[in-house]
C-alpha atoms as a PDB file:
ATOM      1  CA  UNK A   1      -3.103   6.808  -8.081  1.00  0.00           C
ATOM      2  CA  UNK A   2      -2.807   3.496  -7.097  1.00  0.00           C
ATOM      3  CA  UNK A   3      -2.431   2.146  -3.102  1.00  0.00           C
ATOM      4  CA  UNK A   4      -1.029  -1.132  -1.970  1.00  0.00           C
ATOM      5  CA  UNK A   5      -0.968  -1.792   1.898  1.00  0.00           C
ATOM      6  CA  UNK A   6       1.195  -4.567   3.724  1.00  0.00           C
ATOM      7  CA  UNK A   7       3.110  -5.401   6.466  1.00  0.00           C
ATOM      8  CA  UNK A   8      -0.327  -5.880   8.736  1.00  0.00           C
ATOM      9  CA  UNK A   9       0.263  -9.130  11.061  1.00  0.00           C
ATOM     10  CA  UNK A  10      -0.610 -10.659  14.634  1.00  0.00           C
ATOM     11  CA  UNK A  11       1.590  -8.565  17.898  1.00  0.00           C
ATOM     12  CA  UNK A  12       1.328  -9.301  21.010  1.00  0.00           C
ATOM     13  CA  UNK A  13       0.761  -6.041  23.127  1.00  0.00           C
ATOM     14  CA  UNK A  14       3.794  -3.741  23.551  1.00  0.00           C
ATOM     15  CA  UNK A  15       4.982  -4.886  20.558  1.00  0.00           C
ATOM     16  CA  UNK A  16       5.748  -3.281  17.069  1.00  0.00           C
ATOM     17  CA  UNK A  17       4.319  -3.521  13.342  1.00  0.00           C
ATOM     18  CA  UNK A  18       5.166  -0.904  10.531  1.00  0.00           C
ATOM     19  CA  UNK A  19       3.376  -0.567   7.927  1.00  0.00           C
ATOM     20  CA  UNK A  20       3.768   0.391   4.478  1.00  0.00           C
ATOM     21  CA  UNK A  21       1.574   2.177   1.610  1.00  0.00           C
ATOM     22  CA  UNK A  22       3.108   2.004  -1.734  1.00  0.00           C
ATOM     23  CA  UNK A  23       1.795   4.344  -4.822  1.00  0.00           C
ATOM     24  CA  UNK A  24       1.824   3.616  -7.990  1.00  0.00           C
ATOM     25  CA  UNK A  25       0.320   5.445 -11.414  1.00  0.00           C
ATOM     26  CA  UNK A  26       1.245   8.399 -13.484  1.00  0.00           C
ATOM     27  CA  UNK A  27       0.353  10.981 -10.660  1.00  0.00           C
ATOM     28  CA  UNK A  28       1.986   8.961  -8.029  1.00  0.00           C
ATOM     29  CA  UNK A  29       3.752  12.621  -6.516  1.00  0.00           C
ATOM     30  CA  UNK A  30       2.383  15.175  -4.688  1.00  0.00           C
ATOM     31  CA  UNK A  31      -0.446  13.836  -1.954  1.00  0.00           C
ATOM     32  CA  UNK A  32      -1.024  13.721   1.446  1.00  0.00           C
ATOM     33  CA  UNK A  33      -1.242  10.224   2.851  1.00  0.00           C
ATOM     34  CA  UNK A  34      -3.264   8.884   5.389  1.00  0.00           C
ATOM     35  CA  UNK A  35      -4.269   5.780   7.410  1.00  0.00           C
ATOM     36  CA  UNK A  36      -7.787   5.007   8.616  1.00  0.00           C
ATOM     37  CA  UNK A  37      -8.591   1.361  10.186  1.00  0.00           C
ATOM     38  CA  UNK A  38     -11.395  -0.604  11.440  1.00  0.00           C
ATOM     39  CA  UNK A  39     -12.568  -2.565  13.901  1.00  0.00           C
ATOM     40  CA  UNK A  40     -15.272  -5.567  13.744  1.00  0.00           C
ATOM     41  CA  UNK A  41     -18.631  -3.929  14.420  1.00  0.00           C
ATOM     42  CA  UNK A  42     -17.330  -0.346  14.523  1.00  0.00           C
ATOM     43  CA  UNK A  43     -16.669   2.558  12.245  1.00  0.00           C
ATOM     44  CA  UNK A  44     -14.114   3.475  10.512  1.00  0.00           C
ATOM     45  CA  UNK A  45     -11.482   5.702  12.156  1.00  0.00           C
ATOM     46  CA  UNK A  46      -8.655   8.105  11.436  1.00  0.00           C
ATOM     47  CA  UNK A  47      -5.248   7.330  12.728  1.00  0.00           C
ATOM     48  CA  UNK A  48      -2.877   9.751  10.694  1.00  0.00           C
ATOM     49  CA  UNK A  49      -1.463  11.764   7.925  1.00  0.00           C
ATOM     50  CA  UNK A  50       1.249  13.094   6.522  1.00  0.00           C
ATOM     51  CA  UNK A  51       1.533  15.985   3.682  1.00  0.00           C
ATOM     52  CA  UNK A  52       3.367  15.147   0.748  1.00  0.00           C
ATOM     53  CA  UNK A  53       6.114  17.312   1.733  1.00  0.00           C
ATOM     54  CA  UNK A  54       6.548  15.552   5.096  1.00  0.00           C
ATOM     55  CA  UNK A  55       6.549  18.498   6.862  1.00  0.00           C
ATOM     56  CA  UNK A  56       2.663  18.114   8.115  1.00  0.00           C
ATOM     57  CA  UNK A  57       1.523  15.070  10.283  1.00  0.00           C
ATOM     58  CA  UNK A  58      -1.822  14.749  11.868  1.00  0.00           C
ATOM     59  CA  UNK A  59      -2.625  11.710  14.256  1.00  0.00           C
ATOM     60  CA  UNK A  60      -5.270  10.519  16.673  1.00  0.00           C
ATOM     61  CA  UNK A  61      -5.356  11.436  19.949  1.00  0.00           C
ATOM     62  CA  UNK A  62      -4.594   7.760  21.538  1.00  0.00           C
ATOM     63  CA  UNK A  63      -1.832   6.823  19.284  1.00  0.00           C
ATOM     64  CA  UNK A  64       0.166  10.316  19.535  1.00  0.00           C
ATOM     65  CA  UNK A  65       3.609   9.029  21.523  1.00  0.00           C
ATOM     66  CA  UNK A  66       2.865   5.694  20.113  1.00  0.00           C
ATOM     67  CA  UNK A  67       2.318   5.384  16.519  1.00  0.00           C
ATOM     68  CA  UNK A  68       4.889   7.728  13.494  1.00  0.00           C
ATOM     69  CA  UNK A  69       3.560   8.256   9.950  1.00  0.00           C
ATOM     70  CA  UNK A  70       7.031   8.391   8.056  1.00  0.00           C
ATOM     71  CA  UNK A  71       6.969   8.742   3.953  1.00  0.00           C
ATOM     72  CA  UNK A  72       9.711   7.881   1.577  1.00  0.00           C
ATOM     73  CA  UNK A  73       9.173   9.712  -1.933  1.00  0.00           C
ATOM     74  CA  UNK A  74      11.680   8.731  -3.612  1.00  0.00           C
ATOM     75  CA  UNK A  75      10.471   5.189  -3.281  1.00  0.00           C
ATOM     76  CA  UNK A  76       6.893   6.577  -3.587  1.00  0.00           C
ATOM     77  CA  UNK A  77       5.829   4.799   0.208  1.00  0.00           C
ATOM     78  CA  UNK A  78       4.478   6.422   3.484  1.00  0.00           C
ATOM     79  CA  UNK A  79       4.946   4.209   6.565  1.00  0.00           C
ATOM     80  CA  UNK A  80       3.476   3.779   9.735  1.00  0.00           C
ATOM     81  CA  UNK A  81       5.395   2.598  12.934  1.00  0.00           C
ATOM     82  CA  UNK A  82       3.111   1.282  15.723  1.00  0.00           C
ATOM     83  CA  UNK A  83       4.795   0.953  19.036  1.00  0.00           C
ATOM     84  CA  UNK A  84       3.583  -0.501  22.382  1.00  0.00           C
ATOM     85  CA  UNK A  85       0.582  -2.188  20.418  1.00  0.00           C
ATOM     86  CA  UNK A  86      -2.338  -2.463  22.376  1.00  0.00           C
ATOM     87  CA  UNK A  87      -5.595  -5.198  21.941  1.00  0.00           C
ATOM     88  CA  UNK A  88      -8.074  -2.303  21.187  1.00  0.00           C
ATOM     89  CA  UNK A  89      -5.174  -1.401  18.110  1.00  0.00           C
ATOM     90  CA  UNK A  90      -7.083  -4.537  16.362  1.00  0.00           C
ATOM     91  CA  UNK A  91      -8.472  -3.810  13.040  1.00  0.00           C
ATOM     92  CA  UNK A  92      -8.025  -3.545   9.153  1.00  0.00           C
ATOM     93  CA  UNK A  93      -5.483  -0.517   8.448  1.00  0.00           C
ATOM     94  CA  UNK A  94      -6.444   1.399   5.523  1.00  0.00           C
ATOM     95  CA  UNK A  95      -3.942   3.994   3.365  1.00  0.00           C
ATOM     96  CA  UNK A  96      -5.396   6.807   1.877  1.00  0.00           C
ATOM     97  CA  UNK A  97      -4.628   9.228  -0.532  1.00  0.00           C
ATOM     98  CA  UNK A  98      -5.537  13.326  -1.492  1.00  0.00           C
ATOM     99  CA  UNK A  99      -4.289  16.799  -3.231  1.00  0.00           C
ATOM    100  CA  UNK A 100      -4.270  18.653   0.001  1.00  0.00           C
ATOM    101  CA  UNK A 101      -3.093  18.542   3.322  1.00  0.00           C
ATOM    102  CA  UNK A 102      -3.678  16.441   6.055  1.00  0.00           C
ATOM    103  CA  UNK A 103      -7.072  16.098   7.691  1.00  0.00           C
ATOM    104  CA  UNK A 104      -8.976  13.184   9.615  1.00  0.00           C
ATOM    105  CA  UNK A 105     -12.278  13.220   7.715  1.00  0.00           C
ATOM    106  CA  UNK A 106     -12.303  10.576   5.161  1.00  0.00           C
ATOM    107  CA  UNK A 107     -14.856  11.780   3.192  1.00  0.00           C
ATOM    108  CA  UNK A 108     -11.779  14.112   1.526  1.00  0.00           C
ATOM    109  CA  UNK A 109      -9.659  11.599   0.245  1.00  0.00           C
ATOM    110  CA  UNK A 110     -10.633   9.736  -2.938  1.00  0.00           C
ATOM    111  CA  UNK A 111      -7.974   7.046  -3.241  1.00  0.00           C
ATOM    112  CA  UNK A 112      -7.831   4.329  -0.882  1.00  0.00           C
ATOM    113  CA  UNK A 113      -5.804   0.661  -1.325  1.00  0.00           C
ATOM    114  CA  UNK A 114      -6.739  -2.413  -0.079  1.00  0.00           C
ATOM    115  CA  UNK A 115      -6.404  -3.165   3.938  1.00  0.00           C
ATOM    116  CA  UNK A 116      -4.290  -5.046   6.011  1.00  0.00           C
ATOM    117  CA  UNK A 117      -5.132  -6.753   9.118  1.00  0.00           C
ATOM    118  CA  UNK A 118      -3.327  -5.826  12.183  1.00  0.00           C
ATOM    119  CA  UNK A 119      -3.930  -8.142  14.670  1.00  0.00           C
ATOM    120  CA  UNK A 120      -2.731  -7.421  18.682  1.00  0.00           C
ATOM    121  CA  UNK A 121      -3.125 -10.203  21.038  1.00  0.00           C
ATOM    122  CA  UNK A 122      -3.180  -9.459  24.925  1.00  0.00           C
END
């Protein structure tokens, strides 16, 4: 399976971004999705998932309330709505992809897509 990410961009804090992970390939159906980003000079982190059903989602503690992991399978996509942006939000925004369900270590999922930058200014 193929990822693409977009809709990364500059916020100011308290603002919004969504974000979108399109797959493409023969076995496009039946993964869990997840994000991971990171920041300049840090690791790499786990921000959500979602099972391919929908019916699982995972997140990180300090976007719960904040950020939704959303998928559309007919159009193949998983989504991710960040409210109320903050400056420590800043990083590249990986999408993620496994047979399984959701889980935060990223050392189980073999497909990943490019990143996009998201970019929160205070």
């Amino acid at each position: 399976v193929q990822l693409q990410a977009s809709g990364g961009g500059l916020a100011q804090a308290e603002g919004s971004l969504r974000l979108s992970c399109a797959a493409s390939g023969r076995s496009a159906s039946g993964y869990t999705t997840g994000w991971f980003r990171q920041a300049p000079g840090k690791e790499r982190e786990f921000v959500a998932a979602i099972s391919w059903s929908g019916g699982a989602t995972t997140y990180k503690d300090s976007v719960k309330g904040r950020f939704t992991i959303s998928r559309d399978n007919a159009k193949n996509t998983v989504y991710l709505q960040m409210n109320s942006l903050k400056p420590e939000d800043t990083a590249v925004y990986y999408c993620t992809a496994r047979i399984g369900g959701p889980t935060a270590s990223s050392a189980l999922y073999p497909h990943w897509g490019q990143g996009t930058q998201v970019t929160v200014s205070s």
